[in-house]
N, C-alpha and C. Protein backbone atom coordinates (compact mmCIF):
# COMPACT_ATOMS: atom_id res chain seq x y z
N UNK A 1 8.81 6.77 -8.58
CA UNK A 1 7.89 7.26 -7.56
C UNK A 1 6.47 6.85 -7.92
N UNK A 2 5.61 6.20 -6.82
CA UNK A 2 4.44 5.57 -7.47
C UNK A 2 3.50 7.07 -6.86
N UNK A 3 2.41 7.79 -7.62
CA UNK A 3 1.54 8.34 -7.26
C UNK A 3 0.18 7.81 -6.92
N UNK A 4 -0.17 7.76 -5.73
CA UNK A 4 -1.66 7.09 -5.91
C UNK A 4 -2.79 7.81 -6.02
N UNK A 5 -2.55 8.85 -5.40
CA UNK A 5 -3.72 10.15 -5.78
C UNK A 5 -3.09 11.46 -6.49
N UNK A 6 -3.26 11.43 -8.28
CA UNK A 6 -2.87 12.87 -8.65
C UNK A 6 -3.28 13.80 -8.56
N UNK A 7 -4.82 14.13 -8.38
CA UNK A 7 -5.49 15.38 -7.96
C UNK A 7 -4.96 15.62 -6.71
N UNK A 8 -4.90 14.74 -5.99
CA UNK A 8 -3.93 15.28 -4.32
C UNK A 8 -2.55 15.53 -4.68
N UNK A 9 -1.85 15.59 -5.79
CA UNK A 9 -0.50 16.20 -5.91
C UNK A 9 -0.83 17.47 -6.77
N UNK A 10 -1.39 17.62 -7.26
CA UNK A 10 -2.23 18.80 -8.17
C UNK A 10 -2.41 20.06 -7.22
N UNK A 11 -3.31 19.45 -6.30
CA UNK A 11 -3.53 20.64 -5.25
C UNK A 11 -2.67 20.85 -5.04
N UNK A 12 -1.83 20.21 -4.32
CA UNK A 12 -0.47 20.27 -3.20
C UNK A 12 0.25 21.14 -3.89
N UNK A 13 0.55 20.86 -5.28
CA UNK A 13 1.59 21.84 -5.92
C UNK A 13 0.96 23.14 -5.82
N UNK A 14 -0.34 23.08 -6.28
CA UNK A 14 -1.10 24.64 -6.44
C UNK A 14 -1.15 25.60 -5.17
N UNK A 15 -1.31 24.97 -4.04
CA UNK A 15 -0.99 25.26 -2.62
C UNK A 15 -0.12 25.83 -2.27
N UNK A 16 1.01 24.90 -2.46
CA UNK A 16 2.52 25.54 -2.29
C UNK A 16 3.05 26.37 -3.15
N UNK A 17 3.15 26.65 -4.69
CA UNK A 17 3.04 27.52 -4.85
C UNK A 17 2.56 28.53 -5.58
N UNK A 18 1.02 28.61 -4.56
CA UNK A 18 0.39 29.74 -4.03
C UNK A 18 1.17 30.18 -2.45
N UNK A 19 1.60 29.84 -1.84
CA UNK A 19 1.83 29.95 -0.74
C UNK A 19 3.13 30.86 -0.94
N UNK A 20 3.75 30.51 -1.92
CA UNK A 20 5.77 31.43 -2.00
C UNK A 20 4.99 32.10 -3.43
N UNK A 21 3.75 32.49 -3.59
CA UNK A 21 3.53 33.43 -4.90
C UNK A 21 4.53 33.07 -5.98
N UNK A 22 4.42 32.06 -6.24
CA UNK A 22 5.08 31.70 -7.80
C UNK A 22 4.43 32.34 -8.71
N UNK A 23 4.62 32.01 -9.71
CA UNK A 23 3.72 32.75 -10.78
C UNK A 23 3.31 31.45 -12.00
N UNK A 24 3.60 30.20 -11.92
CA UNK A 24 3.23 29.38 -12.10
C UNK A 24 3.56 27.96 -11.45
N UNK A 25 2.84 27.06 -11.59
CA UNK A 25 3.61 25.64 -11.68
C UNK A 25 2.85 24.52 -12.46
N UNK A 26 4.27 23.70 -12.45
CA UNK A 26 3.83 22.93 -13.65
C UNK A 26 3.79 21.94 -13.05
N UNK A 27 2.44 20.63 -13.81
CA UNK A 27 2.20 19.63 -13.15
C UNK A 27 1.93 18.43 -13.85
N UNK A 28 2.32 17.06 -13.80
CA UNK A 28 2.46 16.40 -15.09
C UNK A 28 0.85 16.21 -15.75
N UNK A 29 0.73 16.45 -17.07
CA UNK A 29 -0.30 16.16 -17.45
C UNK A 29 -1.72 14.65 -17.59
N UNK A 30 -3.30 14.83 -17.10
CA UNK A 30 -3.89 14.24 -17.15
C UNK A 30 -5.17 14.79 -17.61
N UNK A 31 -6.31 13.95 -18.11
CA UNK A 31 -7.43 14.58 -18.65
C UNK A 31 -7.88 15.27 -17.16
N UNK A 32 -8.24 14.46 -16.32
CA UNK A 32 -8.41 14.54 -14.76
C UNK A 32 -8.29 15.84 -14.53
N UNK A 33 -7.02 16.02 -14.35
CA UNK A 33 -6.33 17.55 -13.75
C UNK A 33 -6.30 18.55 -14.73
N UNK A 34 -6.62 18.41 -16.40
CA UNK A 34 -6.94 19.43 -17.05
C UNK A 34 -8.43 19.87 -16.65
N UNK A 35 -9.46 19.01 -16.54
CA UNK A 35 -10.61 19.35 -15.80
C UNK A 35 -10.59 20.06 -14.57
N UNK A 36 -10.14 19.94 -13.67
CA UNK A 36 -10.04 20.60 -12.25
C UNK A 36 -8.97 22.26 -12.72
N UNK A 37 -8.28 21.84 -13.34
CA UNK A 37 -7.59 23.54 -13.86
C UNK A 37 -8.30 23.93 -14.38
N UNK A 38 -9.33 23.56 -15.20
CA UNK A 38 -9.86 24.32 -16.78
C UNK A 38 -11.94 24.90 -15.20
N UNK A 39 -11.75 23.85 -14.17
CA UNK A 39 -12.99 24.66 -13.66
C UNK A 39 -12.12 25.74 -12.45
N UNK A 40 -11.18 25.50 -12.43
CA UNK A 40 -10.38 26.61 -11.35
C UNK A 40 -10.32 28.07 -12.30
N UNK A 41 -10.13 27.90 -13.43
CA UNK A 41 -9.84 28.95 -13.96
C UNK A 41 -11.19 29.52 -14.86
N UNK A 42 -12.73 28.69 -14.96
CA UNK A 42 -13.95 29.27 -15.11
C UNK A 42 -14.33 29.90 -13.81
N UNK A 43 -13.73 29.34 -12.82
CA UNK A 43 -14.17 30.33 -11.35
C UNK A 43 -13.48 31.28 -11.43
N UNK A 44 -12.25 31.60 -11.43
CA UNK A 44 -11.61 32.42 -11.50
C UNK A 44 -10.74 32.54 -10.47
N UNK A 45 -10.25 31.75 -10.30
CA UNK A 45 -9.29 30.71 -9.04
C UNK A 45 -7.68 30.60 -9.50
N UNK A 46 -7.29 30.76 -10.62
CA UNK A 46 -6.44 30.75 -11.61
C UNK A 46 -6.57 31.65 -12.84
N UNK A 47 -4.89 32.20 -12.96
CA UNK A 47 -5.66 32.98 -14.56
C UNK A 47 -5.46 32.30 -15.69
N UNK A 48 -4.55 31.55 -15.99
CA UNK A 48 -4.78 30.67 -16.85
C UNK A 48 -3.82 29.13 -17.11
N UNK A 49 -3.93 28.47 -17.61
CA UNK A 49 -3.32 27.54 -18.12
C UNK A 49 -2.58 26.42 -19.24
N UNK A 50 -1.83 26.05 -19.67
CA UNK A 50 -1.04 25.96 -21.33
C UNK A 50 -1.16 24.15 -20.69
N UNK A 51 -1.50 23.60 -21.77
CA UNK A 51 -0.73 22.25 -21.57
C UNK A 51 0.32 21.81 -22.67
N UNK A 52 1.33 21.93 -22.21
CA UNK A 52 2.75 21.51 -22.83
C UNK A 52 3.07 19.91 -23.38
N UNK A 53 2.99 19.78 -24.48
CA UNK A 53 3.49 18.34 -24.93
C UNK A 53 4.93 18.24 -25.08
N UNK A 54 5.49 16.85 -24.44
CA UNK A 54 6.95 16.95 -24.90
C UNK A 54 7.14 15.61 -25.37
N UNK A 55 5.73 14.71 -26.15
CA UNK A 55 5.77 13.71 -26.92
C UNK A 55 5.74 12.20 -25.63
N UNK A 56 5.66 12.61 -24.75
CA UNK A 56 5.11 11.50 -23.59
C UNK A 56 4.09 11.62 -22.73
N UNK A 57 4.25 12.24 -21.84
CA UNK A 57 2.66 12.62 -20.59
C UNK A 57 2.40 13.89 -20.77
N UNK A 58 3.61 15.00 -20.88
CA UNK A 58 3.35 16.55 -21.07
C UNK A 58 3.07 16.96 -20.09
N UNK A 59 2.60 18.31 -20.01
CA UNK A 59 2.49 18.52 -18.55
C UNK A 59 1.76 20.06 -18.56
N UNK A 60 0.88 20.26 -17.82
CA UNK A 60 0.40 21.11 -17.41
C UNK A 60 1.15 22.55 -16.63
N UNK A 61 0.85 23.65 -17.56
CA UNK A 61 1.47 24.76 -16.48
C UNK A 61 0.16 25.77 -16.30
N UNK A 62 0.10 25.68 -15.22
CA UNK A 62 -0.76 26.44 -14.11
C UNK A 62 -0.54 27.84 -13.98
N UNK A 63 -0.72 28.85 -14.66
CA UNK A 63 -0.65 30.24 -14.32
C UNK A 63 -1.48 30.99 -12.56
N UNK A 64 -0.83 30.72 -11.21
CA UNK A 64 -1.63 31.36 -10.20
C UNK A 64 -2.07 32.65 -10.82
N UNK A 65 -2.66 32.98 -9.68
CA UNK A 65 -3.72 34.43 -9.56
C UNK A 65 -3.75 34.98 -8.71
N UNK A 66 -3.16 36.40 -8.37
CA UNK A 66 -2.65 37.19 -6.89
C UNK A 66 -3.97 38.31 -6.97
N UNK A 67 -4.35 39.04 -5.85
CA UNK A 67 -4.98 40.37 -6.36
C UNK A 67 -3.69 41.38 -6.50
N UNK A 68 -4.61 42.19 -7.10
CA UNK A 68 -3.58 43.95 -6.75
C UNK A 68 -2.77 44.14 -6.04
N UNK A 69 -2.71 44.17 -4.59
CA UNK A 69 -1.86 44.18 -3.59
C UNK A 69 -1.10 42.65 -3.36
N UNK A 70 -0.78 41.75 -4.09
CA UNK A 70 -0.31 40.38 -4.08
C UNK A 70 -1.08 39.69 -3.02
N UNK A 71 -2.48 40.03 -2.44
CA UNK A 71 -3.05 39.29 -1.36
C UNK A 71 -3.59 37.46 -2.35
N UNK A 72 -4.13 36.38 -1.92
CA UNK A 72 -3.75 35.59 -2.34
C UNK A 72 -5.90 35.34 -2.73
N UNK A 73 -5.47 34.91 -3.81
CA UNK A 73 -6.82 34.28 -4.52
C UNK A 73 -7.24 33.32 -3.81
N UNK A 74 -6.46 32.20 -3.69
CA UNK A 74 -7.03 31.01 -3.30
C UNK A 74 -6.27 30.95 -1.87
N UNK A 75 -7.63 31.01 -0.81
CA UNK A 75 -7.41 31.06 0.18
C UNK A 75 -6.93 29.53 0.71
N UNK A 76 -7.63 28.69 0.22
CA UNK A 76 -7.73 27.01 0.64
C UNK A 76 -8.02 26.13 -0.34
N UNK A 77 -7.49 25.26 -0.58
CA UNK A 77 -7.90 24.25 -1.63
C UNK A 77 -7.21 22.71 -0.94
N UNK A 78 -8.57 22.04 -0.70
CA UNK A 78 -8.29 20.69 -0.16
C UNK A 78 -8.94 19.70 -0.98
N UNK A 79 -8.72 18.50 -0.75
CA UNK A 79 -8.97 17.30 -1.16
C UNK A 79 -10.56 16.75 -0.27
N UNK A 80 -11.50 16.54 -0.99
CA UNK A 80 -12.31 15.80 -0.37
C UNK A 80 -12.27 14.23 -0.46
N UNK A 81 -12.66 13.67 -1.69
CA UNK A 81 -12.59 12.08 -1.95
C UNK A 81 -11.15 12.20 -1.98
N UNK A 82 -10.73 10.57 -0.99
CA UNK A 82 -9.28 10.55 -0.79
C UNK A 82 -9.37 8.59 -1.83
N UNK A 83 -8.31 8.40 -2.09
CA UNK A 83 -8.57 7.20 -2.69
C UNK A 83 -8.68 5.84 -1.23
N UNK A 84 -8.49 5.95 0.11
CA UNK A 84 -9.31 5.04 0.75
C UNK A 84 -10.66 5.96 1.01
N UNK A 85 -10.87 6.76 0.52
CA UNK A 85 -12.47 7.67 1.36
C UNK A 85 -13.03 8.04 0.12
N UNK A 86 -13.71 7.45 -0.92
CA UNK A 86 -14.51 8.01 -2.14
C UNK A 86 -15.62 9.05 -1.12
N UNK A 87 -15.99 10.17 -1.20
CA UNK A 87 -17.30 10.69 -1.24
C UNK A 87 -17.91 11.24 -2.85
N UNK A 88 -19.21 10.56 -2.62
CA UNK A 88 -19.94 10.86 -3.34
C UNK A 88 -21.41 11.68 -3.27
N UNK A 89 -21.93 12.41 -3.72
CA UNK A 89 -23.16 13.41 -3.28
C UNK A 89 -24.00 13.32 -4.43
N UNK A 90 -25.16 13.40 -4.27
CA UNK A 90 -26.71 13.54 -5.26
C UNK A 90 -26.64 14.84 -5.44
N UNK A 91 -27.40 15.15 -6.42
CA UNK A 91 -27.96 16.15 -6.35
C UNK A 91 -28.45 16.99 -5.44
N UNK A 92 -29.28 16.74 -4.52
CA UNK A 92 -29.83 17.63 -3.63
C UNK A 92 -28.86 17.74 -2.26
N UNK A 93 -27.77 17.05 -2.11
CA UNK A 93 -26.96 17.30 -0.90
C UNK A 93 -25.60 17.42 -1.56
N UNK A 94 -25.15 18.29 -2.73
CA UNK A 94 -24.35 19.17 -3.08
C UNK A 94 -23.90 19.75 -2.03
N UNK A 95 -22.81 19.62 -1.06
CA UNK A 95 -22.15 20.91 -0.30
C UNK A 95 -21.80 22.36 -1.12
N UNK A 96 -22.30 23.11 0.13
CA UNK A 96 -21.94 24.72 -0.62
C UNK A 96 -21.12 25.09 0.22
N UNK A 97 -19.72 25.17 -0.48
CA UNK A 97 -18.55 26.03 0.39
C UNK A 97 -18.98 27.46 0.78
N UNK A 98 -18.41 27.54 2.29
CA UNK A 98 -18.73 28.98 2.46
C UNK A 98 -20.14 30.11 2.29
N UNK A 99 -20.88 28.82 2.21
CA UNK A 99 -22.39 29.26 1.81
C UNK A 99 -22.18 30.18 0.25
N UNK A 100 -21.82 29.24 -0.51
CA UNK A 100 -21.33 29.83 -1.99
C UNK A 100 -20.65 30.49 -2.19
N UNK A 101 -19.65 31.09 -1.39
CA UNK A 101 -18.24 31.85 -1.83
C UNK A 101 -16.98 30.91 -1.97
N UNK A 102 -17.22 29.74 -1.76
CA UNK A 102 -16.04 29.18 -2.86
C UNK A 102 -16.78 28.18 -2.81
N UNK A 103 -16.15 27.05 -3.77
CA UNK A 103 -16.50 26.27 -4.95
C UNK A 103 -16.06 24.62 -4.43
N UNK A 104 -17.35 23.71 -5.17
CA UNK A 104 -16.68 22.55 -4.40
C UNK A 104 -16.65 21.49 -5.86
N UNK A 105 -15.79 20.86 -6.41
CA UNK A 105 -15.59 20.46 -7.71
C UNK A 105 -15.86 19.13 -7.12
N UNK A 106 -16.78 18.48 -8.25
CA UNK A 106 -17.38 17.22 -8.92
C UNK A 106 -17.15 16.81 -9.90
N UNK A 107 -16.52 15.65 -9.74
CA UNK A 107 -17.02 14.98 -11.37
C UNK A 107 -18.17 14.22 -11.61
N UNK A 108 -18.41 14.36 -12.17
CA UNK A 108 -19.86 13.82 -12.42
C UNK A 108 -19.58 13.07 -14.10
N UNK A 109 -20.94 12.73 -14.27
CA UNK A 109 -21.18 11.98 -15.95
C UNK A 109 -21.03 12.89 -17.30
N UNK A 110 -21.11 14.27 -16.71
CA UNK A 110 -20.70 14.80 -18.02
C UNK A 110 -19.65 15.64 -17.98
N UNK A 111 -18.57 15.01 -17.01
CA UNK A 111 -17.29 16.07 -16.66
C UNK A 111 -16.75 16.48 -15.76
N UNK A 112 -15.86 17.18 -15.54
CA UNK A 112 -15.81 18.05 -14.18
C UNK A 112 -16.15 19.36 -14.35
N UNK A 113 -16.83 19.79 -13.11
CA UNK A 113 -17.47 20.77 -13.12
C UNK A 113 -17.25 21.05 -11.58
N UNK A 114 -17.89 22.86 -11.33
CA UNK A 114 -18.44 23.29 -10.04
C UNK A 114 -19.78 23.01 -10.03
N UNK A 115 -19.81 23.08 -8.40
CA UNK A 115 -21.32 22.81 -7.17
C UNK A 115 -22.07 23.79 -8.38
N UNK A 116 -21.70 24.52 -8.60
CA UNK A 116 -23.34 25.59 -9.73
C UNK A 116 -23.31 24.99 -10.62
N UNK A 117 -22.71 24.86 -11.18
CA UNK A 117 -22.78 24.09 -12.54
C UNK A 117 -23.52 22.75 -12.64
N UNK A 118 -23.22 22.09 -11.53
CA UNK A 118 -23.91 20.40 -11.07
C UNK A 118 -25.00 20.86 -11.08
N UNK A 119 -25.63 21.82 -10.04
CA UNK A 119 -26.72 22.22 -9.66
C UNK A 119 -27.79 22.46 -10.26
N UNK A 120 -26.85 23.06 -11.53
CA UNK A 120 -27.90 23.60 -12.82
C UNK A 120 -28.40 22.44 -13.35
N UNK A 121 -27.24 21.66 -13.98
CA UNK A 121 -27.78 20.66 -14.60
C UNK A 121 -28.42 19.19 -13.65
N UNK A 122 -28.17 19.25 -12.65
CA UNK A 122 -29.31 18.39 -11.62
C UNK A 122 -28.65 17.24 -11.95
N UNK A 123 -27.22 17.27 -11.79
CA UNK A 123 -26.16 16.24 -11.54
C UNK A 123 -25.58 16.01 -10.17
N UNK A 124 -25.35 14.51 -9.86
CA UNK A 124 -24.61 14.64 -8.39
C UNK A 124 -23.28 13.58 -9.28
N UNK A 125 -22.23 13.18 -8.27
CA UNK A 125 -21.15 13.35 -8.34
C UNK A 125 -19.99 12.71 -7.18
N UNK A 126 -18.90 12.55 -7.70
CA UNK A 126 -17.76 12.75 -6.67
C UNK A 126 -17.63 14.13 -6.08
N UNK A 127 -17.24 14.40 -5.12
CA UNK A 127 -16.71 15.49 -4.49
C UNK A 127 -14.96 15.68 -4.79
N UNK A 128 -14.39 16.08 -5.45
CA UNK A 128 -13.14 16.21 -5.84
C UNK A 128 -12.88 16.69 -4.47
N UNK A 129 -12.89 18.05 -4.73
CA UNK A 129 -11.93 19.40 -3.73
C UNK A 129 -13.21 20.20 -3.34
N UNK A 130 -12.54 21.38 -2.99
CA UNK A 130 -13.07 22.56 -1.93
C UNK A 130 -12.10 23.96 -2.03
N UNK A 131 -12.29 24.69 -2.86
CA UNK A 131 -11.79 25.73 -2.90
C UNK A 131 -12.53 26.86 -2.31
N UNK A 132 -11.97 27.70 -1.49
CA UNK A 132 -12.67 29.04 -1.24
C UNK A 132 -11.17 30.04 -0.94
């Protein structure tokens, strides 16, 4: 199976299941997608995550995040840069999801990070995703 976009299978898994409340899933491992888990879970979008070696690619397991009443954390999580559609943003035209109630992930030169985090440090970036 050839993958051409793994952050777009990353989500997709995290999506779906979030959607049947799994309680994890696992996703093959990349530096890439340890970045986008490791800022899902500084937002608090995820509760946590293990990366599993099994002496080849390894793989990432994704702990979701329900509230109290099993209502669902992550309402939406999409793909912005598609691999025919790079978007890229400066500094000062950072999109703010939701007028800052959810989070729009960049990679930028020193990592991946969230829209606050860019902001702070007066980095612009790819536009990964869009979580709220």
């Amino acid at each position: 199976m050839s993958m051409t976009d793994p952050v777009a299978d990353l989500l997709t898994r995290i999506r779906n299941g979030n959607t049947i409340r799994m309680p994890h899933v696992d996703v093959p491992a990349s530096n890439m997608k340890r970045g986008v888990v490791d800022c899902l879970k500084k937002n608090g979008y995820v509760r946590d995550y293990r990366v599993i070696e099994d002496g080849v690619q390894g793989s990432i397991r994704v702990y979701l995040k329900y509230g109290p009443d099993g209502e669902f954390v992550i309402n939406r999580i999409q793909r912005v840069s598609k691999p025919g559609r790079r978007v890229y943003s400066g500094v000062d035209n950072i999109p703010s999801v939701l007028n800052g109630l959810g989070i729009a992930i960049l990679s930028t030169s020193k990592g991946i990070m969230s829209d606050h985090e860019a902001r702070s440090e007066r980095l612009g970036g790819e536009v990964l995703a869009e979580v709220w």
